[in-house]
N, C-alpha and C. Protein backbone atom coordinates (compact mmCIF):
# COMPACT_ATOMS: atom_id res chain seq x y z
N UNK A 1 13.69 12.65 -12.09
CA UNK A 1 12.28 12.81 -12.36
C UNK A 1 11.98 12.79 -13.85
N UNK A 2 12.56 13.37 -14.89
CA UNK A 2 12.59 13.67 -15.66
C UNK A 2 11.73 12.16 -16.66
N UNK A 3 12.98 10.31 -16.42
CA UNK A 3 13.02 9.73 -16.76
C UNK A 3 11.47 9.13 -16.46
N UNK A 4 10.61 9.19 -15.49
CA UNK A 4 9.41 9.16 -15.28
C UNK A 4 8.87 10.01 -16.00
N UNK A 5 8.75 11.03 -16.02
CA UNK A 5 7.85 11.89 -16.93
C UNK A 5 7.89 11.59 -18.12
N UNK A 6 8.47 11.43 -18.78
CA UNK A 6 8.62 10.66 -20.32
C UNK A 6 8.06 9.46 -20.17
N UNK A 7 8.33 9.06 -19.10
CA UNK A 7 7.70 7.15 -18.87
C UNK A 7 6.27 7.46 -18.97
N UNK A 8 5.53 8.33 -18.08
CA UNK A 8 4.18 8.83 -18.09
C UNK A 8 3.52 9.07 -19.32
N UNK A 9 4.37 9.62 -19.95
CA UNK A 9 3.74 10.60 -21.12
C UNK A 9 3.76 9.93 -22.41
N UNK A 10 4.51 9.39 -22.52
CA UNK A 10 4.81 8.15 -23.65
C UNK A 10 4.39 7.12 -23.43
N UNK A 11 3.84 6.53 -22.22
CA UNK A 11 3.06 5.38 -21.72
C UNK A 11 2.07 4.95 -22.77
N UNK A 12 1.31 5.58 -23.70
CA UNK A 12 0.15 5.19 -24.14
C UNK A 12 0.58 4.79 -25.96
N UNK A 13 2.32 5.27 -25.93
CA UNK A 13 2.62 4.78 -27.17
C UNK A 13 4.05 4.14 -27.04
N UNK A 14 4.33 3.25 -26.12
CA UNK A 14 5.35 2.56 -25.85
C UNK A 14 5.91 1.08 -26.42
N UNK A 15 4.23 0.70 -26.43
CA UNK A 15 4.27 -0.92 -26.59
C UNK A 15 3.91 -1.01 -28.49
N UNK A 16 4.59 -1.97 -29.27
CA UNK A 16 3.91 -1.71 -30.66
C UNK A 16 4.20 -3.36 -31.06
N UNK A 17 2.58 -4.00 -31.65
CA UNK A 17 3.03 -5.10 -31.97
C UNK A 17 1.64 -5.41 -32.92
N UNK A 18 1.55 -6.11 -33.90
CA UNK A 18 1.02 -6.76 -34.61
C UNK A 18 -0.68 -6.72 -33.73
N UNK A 19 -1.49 -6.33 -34.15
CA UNK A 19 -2.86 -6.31 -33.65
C UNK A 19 -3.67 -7.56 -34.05
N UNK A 20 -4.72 -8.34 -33.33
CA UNK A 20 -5.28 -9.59 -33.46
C UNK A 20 -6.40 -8.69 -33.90
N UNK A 21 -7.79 -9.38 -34.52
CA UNK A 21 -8.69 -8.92 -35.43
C UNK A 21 -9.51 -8.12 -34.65
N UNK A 22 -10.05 -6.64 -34.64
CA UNK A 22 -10.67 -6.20 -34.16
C UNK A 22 -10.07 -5.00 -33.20
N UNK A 23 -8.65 -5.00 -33.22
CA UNK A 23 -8.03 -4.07 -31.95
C UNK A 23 -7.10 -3.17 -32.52
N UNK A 24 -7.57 -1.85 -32.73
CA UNK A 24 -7.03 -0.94 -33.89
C UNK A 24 -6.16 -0.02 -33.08
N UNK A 25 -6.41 -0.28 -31.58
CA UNK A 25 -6.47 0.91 -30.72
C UNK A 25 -6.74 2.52 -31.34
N UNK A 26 -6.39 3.29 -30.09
CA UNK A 26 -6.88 4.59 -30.26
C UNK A 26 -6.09 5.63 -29.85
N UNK A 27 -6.35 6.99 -30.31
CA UNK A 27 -5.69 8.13 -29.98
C UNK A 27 -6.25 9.31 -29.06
N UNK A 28 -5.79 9.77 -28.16
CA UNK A 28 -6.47 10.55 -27.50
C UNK A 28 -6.67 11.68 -28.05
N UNK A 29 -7.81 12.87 -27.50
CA UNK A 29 -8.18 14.11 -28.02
C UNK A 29 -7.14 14.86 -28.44
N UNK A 30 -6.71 15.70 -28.90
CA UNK A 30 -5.72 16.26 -29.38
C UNK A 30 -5.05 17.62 -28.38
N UNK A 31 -6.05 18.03 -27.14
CA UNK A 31 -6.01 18.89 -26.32
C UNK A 31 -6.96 17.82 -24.93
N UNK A 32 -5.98 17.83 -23.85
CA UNK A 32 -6.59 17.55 -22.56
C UNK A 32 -5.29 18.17 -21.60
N UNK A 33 -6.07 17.86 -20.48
CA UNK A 33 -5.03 18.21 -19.12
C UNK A 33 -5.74 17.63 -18.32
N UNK A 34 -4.92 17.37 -17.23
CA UNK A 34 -5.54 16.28 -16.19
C UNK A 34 -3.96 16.02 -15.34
N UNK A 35 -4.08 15.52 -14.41
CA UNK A 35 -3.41 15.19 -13.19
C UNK A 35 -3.25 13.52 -12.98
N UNK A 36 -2.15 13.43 -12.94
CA UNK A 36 -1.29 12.16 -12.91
C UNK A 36 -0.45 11.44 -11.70
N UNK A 37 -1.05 10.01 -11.20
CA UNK A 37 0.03 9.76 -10.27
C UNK A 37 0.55 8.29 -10.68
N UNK A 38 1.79 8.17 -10.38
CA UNK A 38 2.66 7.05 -10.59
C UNK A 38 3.23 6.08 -9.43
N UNK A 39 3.07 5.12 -9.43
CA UNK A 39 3.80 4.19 -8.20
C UNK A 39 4.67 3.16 -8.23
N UNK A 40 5.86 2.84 -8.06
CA UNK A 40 6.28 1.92 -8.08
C UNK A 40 6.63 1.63 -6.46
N UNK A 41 6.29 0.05 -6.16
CA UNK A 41 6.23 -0.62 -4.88
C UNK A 41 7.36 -0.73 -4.59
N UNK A 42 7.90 -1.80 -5.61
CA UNK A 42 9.42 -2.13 -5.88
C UNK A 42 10.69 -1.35 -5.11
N UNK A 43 10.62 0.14 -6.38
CA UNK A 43 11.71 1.23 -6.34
C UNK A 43 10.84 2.01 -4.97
N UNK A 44 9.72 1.77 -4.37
CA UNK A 44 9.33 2.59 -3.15
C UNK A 44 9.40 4.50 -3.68
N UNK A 45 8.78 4.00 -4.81
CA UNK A 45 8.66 5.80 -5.38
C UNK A 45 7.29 6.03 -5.28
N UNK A 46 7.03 7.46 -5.69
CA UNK A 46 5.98 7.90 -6.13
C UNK A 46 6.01 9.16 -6.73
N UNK A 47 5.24 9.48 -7.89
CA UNK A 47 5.07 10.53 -8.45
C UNK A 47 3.87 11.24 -8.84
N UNK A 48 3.46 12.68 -8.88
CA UNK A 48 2.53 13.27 -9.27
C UNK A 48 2.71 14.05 -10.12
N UNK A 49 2.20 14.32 -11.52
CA UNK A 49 2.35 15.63 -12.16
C UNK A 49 1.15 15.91 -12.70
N UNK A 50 0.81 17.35 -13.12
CA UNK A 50 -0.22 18.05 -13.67
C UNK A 50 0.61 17.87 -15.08
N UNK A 51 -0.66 17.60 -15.67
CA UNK A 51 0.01 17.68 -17.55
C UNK A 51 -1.13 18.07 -18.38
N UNK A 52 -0.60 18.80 -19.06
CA UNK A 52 -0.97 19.80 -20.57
C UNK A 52 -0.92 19.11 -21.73
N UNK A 53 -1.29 18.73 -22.25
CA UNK A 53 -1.39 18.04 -23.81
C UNK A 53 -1.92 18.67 -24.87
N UNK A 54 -1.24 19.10 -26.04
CA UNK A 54 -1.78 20.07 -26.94
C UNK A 54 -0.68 19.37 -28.26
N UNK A 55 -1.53 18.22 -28.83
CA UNK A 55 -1.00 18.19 -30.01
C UNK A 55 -1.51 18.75 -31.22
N UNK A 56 -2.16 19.45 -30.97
CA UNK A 56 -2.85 20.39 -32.03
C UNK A 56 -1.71 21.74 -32.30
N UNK A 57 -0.83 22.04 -31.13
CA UNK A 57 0.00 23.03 -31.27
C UNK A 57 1.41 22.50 -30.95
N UNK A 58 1.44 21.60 -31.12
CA UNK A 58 2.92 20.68 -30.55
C UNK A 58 3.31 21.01 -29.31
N UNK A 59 2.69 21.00 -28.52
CA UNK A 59 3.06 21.78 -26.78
C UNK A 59 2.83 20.89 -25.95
N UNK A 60 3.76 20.23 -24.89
CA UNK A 60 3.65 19.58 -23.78
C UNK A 60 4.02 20.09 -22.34
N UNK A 61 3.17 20.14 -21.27
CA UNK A 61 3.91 20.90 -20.23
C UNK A 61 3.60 19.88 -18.99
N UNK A 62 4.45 19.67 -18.03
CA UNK A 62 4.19 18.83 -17.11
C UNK A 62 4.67 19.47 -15.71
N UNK A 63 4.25 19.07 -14.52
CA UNK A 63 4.58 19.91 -13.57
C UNK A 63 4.68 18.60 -12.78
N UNK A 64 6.08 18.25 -12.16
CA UNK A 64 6.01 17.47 -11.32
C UNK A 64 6.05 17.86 -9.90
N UNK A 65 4.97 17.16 -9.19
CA UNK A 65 4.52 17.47 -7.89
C UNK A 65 4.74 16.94 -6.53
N UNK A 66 5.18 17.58 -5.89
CA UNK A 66 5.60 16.49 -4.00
C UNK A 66 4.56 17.13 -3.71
N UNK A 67 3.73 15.73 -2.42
CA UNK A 67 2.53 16.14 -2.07
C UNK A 67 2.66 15.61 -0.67
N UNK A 68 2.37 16.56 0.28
CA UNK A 68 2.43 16.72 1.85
C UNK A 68 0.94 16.28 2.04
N UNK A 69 1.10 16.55 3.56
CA UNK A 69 0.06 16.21 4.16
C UNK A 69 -0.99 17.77 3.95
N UNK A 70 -0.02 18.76 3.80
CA UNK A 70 -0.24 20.17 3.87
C UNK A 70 -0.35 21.10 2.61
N UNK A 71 0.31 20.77 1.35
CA UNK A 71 0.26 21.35 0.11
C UNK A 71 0.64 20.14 -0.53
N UNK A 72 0.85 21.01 -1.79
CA UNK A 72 1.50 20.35 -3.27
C UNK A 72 2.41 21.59 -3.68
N UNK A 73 3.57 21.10 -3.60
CA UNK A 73 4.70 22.27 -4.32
C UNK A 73 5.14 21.27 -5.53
N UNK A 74 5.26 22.32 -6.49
CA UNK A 74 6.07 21.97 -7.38
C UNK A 74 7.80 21.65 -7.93
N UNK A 75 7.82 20.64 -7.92
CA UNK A 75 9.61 20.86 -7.83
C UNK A 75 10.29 20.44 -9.44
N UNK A 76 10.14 20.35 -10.15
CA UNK A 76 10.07 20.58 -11.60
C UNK A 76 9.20 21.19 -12.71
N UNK A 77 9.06 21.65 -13.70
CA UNK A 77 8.68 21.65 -14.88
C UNK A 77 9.04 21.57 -15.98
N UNK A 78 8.70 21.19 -17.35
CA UNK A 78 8.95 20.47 -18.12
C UNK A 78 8.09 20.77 -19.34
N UNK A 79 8.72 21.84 -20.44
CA UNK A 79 8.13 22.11 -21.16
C UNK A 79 8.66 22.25 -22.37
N UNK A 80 7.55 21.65 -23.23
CA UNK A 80 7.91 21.11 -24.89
C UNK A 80 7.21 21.65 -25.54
N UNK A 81 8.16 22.65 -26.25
CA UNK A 81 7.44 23.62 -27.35
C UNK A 81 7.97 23.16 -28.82
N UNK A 82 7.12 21.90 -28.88
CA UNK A 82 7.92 21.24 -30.25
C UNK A 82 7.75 22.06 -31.78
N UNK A 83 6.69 23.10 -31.49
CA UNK A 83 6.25 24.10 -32.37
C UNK A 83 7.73 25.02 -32.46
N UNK A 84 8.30 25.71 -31.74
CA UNK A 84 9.42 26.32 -31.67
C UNK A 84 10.81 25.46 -31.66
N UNK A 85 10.63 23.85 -31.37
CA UNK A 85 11.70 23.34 -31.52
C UNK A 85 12.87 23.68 -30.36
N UNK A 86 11.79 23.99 -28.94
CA UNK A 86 12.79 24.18 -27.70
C UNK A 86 11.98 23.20 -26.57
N UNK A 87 13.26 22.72 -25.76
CA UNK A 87 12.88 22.33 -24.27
C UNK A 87 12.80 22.87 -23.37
N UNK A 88 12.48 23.65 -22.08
CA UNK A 88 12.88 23.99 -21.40
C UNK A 88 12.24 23.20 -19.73
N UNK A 89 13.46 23.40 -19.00
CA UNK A 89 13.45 22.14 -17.87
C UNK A 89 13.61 23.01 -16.66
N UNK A 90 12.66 23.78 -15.42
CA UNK A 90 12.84 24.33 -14.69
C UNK A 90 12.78 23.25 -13.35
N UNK A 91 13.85 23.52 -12.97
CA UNK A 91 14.26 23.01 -11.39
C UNK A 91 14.26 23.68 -10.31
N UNK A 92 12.99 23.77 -9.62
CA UNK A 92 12.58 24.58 -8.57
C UNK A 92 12.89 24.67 -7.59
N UNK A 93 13.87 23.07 -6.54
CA UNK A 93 14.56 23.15 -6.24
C UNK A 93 15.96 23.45 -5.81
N UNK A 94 16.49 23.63 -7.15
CA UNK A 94 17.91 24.36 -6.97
C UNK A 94 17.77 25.43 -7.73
N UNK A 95 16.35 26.21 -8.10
CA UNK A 95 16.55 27.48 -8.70
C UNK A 95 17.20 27.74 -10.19
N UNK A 96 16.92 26.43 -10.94
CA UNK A 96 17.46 26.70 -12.17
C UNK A 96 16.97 26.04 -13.23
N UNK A 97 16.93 27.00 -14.54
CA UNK A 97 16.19 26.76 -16.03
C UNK A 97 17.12 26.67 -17.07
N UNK A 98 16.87 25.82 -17.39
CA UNK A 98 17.97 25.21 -18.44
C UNK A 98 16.68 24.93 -19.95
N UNK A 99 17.31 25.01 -20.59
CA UNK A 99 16.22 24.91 -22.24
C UNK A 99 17.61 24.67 -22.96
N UNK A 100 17.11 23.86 -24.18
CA UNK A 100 17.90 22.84 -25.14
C UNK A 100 16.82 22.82 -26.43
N UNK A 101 17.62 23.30 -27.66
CA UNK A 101 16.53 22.87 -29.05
C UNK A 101 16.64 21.31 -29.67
N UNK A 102 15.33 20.99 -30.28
CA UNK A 102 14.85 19.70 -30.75
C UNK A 102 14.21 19.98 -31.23
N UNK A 103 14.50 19.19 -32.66
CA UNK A 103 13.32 18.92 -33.26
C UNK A 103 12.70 18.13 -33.28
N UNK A 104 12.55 17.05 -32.55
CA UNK A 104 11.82 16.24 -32.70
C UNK A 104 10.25 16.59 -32.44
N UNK A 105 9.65 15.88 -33.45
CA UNK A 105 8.23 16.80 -33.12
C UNK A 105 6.90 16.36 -31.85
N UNK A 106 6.43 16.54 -31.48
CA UNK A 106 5.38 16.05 -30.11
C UNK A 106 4.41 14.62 -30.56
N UNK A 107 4.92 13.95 -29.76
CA UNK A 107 4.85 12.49 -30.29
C UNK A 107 3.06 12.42 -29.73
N UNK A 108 1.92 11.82 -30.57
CA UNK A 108 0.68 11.68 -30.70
C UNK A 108 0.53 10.72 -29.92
N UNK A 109 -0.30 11.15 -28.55
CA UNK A 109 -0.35 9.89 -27.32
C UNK A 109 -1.85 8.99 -27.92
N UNK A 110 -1.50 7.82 -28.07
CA UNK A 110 -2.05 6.56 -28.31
C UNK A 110 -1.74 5.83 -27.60
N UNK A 111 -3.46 4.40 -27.76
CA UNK A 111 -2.78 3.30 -26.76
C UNK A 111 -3.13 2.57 -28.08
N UNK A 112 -1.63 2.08 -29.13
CA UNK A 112 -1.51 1.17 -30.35
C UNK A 112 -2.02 -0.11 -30.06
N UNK A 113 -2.00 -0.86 -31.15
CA UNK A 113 -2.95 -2.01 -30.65
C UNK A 113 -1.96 -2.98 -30.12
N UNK A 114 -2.48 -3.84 -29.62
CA UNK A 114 -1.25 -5.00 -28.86
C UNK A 114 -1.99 -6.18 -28.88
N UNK A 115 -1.56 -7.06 -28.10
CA UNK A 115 -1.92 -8.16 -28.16
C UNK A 115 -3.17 -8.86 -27.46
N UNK A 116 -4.32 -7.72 -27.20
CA UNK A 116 -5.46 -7.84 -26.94
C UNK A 116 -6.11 -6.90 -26.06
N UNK A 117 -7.44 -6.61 -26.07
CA UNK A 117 -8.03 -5.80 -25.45
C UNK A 117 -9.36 -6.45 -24.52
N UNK A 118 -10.30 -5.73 -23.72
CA UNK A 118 -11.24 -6.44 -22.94
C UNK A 118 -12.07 -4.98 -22.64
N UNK A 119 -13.41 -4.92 -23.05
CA UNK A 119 -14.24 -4.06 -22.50
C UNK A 119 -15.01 -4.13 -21.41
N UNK A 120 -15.33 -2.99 -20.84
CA UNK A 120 -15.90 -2.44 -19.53
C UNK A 120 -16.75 -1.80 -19.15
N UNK A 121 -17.43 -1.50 -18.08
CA UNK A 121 -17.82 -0.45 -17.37
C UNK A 121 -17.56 0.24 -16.37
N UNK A 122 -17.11 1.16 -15.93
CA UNK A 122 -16.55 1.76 -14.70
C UNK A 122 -18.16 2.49 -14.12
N UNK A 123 -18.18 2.03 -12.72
CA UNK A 123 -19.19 3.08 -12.18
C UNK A 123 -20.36 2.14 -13.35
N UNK A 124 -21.34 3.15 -12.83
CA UNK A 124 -22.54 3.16 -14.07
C UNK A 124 -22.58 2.92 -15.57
N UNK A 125 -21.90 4.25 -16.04
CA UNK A 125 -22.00 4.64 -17.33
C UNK A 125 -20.22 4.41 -18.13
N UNK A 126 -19.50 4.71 -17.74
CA UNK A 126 -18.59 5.23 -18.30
C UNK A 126 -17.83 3.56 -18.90
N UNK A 127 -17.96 3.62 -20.10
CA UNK A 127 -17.33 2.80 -20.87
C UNK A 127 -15.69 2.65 -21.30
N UNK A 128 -15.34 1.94 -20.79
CA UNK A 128 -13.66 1.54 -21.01
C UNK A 128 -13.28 0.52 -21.65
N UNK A 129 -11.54 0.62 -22.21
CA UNK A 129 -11.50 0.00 -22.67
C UNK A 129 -9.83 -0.34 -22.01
N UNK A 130 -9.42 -2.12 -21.85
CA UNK A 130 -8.15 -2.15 -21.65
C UNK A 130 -7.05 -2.63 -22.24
N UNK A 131 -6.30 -2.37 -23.26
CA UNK A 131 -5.28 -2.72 -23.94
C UNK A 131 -4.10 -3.39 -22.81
N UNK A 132 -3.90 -4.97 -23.60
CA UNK A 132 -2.92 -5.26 -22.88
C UNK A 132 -1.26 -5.96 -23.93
N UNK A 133 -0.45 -5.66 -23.43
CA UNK A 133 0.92 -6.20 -24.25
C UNK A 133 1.94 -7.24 -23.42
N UNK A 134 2.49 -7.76 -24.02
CA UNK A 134 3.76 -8.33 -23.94
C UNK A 134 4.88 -8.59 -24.73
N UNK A 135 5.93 -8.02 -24.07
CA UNK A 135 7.21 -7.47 -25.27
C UNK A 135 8.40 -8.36 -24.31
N UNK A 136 8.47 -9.33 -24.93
CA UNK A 136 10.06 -10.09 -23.99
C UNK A 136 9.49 -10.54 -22.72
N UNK A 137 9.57 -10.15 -22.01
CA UNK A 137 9.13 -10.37 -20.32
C UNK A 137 8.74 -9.35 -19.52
N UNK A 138 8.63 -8.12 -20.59
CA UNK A 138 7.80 -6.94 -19.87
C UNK A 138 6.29 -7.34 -20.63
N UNK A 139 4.76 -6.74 -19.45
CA UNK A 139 3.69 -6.91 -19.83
C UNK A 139 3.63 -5.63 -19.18
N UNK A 140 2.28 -4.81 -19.91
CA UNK A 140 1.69 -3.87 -19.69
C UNK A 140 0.16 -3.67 -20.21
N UNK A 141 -0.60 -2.97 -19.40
CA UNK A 141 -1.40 -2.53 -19.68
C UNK A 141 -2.16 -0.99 -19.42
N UNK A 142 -2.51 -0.61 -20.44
CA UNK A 142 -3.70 0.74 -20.98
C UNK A 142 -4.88 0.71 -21.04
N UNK A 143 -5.53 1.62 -20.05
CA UNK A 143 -6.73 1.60 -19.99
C UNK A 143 -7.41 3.00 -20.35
N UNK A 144 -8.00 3.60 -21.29
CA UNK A 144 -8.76 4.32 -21.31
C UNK A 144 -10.42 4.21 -21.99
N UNK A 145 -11.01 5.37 -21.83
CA UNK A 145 -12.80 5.72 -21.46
C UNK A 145 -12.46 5.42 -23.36
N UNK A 146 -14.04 4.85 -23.54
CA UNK A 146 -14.57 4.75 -25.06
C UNK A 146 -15.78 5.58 -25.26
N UNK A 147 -15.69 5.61 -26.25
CA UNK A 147 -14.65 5.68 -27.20
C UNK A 147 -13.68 7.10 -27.47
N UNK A 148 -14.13 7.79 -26.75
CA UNK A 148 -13.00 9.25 -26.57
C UNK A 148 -11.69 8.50 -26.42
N UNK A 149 -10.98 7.61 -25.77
CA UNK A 149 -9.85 7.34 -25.60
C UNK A 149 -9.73 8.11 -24.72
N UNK A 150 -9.85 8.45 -23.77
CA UNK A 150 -9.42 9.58 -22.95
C UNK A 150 -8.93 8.49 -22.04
N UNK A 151 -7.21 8.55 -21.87
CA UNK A 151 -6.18 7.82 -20.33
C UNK A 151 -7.51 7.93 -19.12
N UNK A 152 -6.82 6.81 -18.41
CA UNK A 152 -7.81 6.57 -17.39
C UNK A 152 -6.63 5.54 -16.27
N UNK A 153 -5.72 5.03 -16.76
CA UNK A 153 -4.45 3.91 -15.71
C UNK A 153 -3.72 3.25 -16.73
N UNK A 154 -2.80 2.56 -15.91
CA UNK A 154 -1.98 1.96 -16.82
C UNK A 154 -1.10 0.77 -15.85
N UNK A 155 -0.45 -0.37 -16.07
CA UNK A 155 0.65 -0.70 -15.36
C UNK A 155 1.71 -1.08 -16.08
N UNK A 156 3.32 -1.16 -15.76
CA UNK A 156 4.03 -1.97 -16.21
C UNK A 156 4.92 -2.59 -15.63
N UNK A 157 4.82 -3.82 -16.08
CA UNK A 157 5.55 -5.50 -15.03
C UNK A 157 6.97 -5.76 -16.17
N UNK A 158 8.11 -5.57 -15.53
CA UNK A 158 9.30 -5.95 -15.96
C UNK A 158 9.87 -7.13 -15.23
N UNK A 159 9.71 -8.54 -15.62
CA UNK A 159 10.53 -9.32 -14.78
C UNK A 159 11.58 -9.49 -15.07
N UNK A 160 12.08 -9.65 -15.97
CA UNK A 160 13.74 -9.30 -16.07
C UNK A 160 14.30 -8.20 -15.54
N UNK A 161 13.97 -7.16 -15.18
CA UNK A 161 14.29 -6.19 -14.27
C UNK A 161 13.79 -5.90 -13.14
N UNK A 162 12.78 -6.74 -12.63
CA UNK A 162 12.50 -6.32 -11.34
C UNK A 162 11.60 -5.21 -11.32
N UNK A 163 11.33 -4.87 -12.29
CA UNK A 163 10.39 -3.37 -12.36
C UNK A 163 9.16 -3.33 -12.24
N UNK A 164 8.14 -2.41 -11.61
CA UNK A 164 7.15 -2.24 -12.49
C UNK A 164 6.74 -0.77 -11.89
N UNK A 165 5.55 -0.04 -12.31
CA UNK A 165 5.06 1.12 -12.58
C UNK A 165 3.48 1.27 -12.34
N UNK A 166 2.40 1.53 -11.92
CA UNK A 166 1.49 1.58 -11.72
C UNK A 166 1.23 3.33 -12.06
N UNK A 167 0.51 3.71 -12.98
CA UNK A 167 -0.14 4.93 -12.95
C UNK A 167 -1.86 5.00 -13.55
N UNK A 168 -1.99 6.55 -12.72
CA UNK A 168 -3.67 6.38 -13.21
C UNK A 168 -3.84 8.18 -13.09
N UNK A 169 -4.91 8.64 -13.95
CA UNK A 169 -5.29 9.21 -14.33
C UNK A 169 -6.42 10.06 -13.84
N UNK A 170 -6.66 11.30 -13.24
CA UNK A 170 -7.54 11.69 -12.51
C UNK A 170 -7.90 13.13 -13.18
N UNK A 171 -8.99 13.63 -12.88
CA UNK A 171 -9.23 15.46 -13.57
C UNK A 171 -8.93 15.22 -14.89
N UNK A 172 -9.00 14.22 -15.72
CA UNK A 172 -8.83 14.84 -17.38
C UNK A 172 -9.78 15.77 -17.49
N UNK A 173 -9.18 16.31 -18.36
CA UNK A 173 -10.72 17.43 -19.30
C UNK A 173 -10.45 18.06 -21.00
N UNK A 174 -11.34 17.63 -21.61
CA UNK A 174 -10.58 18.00 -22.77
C UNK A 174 -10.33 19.50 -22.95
N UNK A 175 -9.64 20.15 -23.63
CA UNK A 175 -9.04 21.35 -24.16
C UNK A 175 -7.96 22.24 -23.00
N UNK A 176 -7.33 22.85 -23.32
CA UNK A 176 -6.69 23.22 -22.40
C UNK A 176 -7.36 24.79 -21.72
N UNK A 177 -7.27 24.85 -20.51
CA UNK A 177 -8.66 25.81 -19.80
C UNK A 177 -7.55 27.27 -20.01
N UNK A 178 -6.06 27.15 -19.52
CA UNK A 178 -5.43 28.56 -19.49
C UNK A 178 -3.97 28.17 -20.62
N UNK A 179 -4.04 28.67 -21.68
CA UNK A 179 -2.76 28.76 -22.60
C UNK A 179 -1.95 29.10 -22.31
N UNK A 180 -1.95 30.01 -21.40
CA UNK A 180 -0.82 30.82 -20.49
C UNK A 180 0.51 29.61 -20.14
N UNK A 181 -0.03 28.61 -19.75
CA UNK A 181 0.84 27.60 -19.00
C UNK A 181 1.69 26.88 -20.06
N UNK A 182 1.83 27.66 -21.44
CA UNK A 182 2.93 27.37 -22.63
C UNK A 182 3.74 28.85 -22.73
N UNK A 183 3.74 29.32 -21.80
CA UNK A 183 4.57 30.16 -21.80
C UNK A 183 6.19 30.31 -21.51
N UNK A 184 7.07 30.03 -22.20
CA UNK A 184 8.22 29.74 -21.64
C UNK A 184 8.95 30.77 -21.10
N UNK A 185 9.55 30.55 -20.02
CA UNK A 185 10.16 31.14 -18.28
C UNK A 185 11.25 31.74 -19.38
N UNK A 186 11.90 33.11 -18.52
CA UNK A 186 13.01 33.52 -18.70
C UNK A 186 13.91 33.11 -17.80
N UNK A 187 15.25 34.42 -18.33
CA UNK A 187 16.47 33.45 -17.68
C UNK A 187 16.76 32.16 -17.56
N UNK A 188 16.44 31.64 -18.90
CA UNK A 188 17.10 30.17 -18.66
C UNK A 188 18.26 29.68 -19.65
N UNK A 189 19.06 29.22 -19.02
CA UNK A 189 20.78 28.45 -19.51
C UNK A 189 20.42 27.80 -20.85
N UNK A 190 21.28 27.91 -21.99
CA UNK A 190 21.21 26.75 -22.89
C UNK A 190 21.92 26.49 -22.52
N UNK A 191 21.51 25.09 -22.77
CA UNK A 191 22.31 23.28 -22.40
C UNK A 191 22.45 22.58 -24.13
N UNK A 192 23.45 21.70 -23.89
CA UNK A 192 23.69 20.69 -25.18
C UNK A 192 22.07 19.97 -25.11
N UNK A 193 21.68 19.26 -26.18
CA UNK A 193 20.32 18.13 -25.84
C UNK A 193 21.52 17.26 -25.15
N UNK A 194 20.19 16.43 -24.15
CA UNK A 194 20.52 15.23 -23.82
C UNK A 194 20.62 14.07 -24.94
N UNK A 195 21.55 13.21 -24.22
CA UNK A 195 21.63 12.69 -25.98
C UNK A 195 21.37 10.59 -25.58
């Protein structure tokens, strides 16, 4: 799961290439949360997570979600306290928290400019915008609301690998409503970083 959640979250600053006149792209609010789902046809996956975004305090928290016909349980979390320079990775399934220090600091979600964009309207009012790339034989595209930048979908087509990824964006809201949810869990294992 993990390798998706980074795919998610880094989605909007993945692709980087030389911008054509007019396409500066953009950065999102510095505080949102909102709810996330991911699809690939291909690999016959799917994913949901609730995510926290606070680059104003270097804090990322993600909750990845299995969703029944009957609930939503959580079977990971995933939290980046790049302010403290710790990870910590709770596995709800097998009952275990593991945390690892990094410094690396909380990377600023943008959709950079690429190799062209196309404006919109969603619904009525709501103005969008869609960034699209191509890097080798992967193409992707970013779509978020204008000019807030606020995520709104995304896809990515790997033909040399057979891949691709479909995600979209639901419940954003800017600022984060409970801080509480940067609270890091006790009892948890240090681990080496992943490397």
């Amino acid at each position: 799961f993990r390798v998706v959640v980074v795919c998610l979250l880094v989605a909007l600053v993945s692709c980087q290439g030389p911008p054509p006149p007019g396409n500066e792209g953009c950065c999102t609010p510095d505080q949102w949360q909102g709810y996330v789902t991911g699809t690939s046809y291909v690999n016959e996956e799917a994913l949901s997570e609730y995510v926290y975004y606070d680059y104003t305090n270097q804090r990322l928290r993600s909750d990845v979600v299995f969703l029944d016909n009957e609930s939503h349980n959580v079977l990971e979390t995933v939290l980046i306290l790049a302010d403290s320079q710790v990870v910590y990775i709770t596995d709800y399934l097998n009952n275990q928290c593991v945390y690892y220090n990094s410094t690396a600091p909380l990377i600023r979600a943008c959709a950079p400019p690429g190799d062209g964009f196309y404006d919109y309207t969603l619904g009525v009012t709501l103005n969008a915008r869609s960034y699209f790339y191509n890097v080798g034989s992967t193409k992707a595209e970013f779509s978020v609301s204008m000019p807030e930048c606020i995520p709104i979908s995304g896809i990515f087509l790997s033909q040399a690998q057979d891949q691709e990824f479909a995600y979209a964006y639901f419940d954003v809201t800017l600022g984060i409503d409970d801080p509480l949810v940067f609270t890091p869990p006790s009892g948890c294992t240090k681990i080496s970083p992943p490397s």
